[in-house]
Protein backbone atom coordinates (compact mmCIF):
# COMPACT_ATOMS: atom_id res chain seq x y z
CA UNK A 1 78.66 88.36 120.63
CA UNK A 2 82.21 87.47 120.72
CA UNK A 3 84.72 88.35 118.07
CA UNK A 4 86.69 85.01 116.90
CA UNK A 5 89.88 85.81 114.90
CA UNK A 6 90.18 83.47 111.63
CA UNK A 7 92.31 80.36 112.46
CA UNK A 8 95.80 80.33 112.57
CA UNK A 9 97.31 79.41 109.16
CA UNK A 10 101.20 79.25 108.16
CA UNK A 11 101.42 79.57 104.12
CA UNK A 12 103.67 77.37 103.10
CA UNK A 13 104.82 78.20 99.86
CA UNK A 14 105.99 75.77 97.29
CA UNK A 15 108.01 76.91 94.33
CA UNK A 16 107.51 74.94 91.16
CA UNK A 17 110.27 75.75 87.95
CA UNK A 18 109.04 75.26 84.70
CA UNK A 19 112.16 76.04 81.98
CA UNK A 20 111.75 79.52 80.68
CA UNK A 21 109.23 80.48 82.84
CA UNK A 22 109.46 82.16 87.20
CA UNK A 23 108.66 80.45 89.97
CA UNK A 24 104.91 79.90 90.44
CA UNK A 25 103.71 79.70 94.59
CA UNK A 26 101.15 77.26 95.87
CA UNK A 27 99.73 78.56 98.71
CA UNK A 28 97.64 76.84 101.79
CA UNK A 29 93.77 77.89 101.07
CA UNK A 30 92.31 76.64 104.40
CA UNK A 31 92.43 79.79 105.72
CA UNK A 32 89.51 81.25 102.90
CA UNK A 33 88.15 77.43 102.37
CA UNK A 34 84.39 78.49 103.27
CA UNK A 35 85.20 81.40 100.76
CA UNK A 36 86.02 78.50 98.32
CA UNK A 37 82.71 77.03 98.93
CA UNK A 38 81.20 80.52 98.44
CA UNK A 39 82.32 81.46 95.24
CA UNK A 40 81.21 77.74 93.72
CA UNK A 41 77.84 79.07 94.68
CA UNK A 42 75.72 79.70 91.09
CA UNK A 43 72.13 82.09 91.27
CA UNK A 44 70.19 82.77 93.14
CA UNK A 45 72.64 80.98 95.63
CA UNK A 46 75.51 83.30 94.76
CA UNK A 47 76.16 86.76 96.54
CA UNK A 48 78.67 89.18 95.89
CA UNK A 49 82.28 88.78 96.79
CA UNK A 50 84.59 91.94 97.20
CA UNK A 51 88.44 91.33 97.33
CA UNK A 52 89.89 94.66 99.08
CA UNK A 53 93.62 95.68 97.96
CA UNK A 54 95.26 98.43 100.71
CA UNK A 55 98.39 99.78 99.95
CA UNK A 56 100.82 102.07 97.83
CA UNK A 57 101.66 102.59 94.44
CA UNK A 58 102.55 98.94 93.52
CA UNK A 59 98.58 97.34 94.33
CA UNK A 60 97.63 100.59 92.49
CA UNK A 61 98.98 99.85 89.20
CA UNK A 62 102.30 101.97 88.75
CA UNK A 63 104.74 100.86 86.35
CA UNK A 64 107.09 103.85 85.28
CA UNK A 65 105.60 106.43 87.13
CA UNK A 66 103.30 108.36 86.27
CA UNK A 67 102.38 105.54 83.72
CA UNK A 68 99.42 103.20 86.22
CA UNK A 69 98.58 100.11 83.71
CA UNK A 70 95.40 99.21 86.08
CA UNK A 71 94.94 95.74 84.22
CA UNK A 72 98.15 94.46 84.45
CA UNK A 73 98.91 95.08 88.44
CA UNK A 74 98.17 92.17 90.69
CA UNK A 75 94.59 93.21 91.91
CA UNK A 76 92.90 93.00 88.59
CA UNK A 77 95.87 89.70 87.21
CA UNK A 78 94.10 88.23 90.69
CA UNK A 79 90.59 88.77 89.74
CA UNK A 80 91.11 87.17 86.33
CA UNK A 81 92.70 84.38 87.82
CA UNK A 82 89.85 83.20 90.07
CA UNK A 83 87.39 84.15 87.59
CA UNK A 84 88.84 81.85 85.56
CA UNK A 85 88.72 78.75 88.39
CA UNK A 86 84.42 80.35 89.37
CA UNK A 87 82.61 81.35 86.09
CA UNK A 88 79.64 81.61 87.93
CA UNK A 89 81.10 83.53 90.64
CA UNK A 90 80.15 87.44 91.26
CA UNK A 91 83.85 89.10 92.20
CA UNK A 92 85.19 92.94 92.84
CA UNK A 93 88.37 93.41 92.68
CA UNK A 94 88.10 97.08 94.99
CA UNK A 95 91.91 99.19 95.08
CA UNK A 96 91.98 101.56 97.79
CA UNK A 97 95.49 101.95 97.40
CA UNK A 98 97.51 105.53 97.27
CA UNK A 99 101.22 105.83 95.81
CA UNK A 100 103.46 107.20 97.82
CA UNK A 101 101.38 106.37 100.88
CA UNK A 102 102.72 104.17 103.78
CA UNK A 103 101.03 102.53 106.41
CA UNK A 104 100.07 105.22 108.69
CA UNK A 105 98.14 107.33 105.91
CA UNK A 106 96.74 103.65 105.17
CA UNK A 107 95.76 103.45 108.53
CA UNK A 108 94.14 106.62 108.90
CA UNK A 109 92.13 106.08 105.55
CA UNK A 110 90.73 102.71 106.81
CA UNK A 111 87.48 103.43 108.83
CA UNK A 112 85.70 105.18 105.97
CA UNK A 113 87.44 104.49 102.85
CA UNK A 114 88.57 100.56 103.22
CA UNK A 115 86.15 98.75 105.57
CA UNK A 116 83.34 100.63 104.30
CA UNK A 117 83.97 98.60 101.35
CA UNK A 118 82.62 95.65 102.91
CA UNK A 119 86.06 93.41 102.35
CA UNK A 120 85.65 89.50 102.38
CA UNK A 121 89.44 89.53 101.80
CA UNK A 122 91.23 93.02 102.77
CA UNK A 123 95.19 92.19 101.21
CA UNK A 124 97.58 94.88 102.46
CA UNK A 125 100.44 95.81 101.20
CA UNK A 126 102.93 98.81 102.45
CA UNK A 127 105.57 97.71 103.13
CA UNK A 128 108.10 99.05 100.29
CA UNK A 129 107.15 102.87 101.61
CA UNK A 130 107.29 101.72 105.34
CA UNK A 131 111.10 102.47 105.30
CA UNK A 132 110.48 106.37 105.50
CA UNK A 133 108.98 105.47 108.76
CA UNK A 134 110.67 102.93 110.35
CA UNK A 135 109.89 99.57 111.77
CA UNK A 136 108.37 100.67 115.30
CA UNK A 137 105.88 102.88 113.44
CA UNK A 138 104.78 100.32 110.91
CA UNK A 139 104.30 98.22 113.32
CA UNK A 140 101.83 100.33 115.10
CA UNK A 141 99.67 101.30 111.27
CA UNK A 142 99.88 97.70 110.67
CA UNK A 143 98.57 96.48 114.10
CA UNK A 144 95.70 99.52 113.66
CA UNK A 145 94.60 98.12 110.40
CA UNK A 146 94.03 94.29 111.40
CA UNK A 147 92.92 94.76 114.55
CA UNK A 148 89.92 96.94 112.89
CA UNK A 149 89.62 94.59 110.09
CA UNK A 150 89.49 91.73 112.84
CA UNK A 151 86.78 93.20 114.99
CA UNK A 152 84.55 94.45 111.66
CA UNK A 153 81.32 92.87 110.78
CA UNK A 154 78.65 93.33 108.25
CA UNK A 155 75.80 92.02 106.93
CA UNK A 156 74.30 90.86 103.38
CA UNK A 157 71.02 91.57 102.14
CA UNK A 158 70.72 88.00 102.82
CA UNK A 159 70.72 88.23 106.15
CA UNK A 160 74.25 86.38 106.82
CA UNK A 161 77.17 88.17 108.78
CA UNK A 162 80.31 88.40 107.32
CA UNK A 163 83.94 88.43 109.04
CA UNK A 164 86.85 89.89 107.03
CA UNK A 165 89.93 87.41 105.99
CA UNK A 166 92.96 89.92 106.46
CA UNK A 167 96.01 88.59 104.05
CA UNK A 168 99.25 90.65 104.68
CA UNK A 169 101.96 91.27 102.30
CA UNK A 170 105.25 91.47 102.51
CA UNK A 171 107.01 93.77 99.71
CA UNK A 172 107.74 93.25 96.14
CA UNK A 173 111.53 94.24 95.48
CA UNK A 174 113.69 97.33 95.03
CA UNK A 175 116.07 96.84 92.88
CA UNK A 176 118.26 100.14 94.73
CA UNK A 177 118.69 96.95 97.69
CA UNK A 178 120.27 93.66 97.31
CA UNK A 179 117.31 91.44 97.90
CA UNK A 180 119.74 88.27 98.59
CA UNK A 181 121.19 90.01 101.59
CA UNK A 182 119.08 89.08 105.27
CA UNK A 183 119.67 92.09 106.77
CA UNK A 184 118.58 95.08 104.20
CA UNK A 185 115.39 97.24 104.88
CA UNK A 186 112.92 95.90 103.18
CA UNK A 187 114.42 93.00 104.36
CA UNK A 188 113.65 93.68 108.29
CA UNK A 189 110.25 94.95 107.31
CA UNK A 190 109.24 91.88 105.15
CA UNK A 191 110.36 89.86 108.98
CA UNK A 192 107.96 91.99 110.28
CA UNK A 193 104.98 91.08 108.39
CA UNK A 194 105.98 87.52 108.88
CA UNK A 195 105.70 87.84 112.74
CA UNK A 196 102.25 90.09 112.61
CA UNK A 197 100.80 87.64 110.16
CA UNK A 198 101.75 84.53 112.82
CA UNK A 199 101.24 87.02 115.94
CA UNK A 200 97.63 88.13 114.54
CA UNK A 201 96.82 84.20 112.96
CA UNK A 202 96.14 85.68 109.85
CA UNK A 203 96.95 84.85 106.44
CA UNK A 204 100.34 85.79 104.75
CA UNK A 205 101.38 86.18 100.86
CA UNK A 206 105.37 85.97 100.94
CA UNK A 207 106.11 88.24 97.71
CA UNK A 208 109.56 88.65 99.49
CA UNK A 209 110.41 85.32 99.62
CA UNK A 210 109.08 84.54 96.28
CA UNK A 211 111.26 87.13 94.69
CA UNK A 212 114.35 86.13 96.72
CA UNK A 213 113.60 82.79 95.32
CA UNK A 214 114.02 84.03 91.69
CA UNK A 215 116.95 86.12 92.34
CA UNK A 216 118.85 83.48 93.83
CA UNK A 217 118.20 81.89 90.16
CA UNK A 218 118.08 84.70 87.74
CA UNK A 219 118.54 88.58 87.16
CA UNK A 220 114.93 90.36 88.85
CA UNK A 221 115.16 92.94 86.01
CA UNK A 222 112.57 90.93 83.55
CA UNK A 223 110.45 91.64 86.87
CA UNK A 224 110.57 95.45 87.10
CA UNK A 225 108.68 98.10 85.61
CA UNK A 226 111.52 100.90 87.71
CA UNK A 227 113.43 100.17 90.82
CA UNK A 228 110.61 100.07 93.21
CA UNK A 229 107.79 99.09 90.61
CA UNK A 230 107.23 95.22 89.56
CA UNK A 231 105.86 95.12 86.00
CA UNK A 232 103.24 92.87 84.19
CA UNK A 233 105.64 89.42 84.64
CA UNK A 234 106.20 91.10 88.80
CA UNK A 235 102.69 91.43 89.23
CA UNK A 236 101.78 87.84 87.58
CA UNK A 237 103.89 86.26 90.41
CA UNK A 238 102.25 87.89 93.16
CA UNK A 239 98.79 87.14 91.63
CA UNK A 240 99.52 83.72 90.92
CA UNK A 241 100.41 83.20 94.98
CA UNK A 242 97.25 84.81 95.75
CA UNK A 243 95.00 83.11 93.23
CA UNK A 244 96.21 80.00 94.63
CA UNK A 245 94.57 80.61 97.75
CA UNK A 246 91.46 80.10 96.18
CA UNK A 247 91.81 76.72 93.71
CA UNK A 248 89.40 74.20 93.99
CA UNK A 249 90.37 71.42 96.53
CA UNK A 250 88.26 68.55 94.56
């Protein structure tokens, strides 16, 4: 059997304003539109979904660190969000997400502890600790990690094989760079998981871009938990962009 990459999808992101309130992302959903169709599926119809979230401290839940507030980071504000849009749908939200890990740890980790979660969505997200080891070697740990994902199968008790949707993400801000200035670290790494999202035709959540967006508007420090940590507002924008993936195109 050959293995088919998902089709090529560019998210465009369009930032609505409301007064008072941050910028909100719609995203393009054809990329995870027989997901859509999935999750609109009631019992005995239904099956299991499992969103996958691979990355560092921020997916895990830090805030002030130690201090991990689990139900406020943007894996579980994500899950809520689309559970809202499918009541009848069945939907983990699965973390296998390590602070202080960057991509290479992630990428050794991802045989047996992330794709042996069965991902129908595998988000990844490492970018923030990349910058200990540079952009050549992220490059590689990301590569490792979506080329695996691409290539994995499995099957439901159903009979059915399943294909994982990989959805890269490029980093929420640190506060110790100026996020309005093009050339910065994160910066440079956030370009790079714009090119291995178009290289790899695979989907792409722009946190950077969103955030840049606000701080071209306001002050990012309603946003942060710490310098490197979003908080509960952070984390609602980067949910938000991902949830939209998944709204009902009536």
């Amino acid at each position: 059997m050959s293995i088919l990459k998902p089709i090529h999808i560019a998210f465009a992101l369009l930032f609505i304003c409301t007064a008072g309130h941050y910028c909100s992302a719609q995203a393009e959903s054809s990329y995870v539109k027989d997901l859509q169709t999935e999750l609109k599926k009631t019992w005995p119809d239904s099956r299991t979904i499992n969103f996958v979230f691979h990355g560092h401290s921020v997916p895990s839940g830090y805030f002030i660190t130690p201090d991990v507030r689990k139900f406020e980071s943007y894996p579980h504000l994500t899950l809520v969000k689309i559970k809202d849009e499918y009541p009848s749908a069945v939907i983990n939200s699965i973390t296998t997400s390590i602070g202080g890990e960057h991509a290479e740890g992630g990428a050794k980790r991802f045989t047996d502890e992330v794709l042996t979660m069965r991902p129908d969505v595998l988000f990844i997200d490492y970018a923030l600790n990349d910058r200990r080891i540079g952009l050549k070697r992220a490059k590689v740990a990301w590569q490792e990690m979506i080329d695996q994902a691409l290539a994995y199968r499995f099957t439901y008790h159903t009979g059915t094989e399943q294909r994982v949707r990989v959805v890269l993400l490029t980093p929420t801000p640190d506060t110790t760079e100026d996020i309005l200035v093009e050339d910065t670290p994160l910066a440079q790494h956030a370009k790079l998981i714009r090119e291995l999202a178009d290289e790899n035709n695979v989907g792409l959540i722009d946190s950077y871009a969103m955030f840049k967006e606000i701080a071209e508007k306001e002050s990012l420090s309603p946003y942060m938990a710490q310098s490197n940590h979003i908080n509960g507002k952070g984390h609602q924008v980067v949910a938000d962009a991902i949830a939209a993936l998944f709204v009902r195109k009536e």
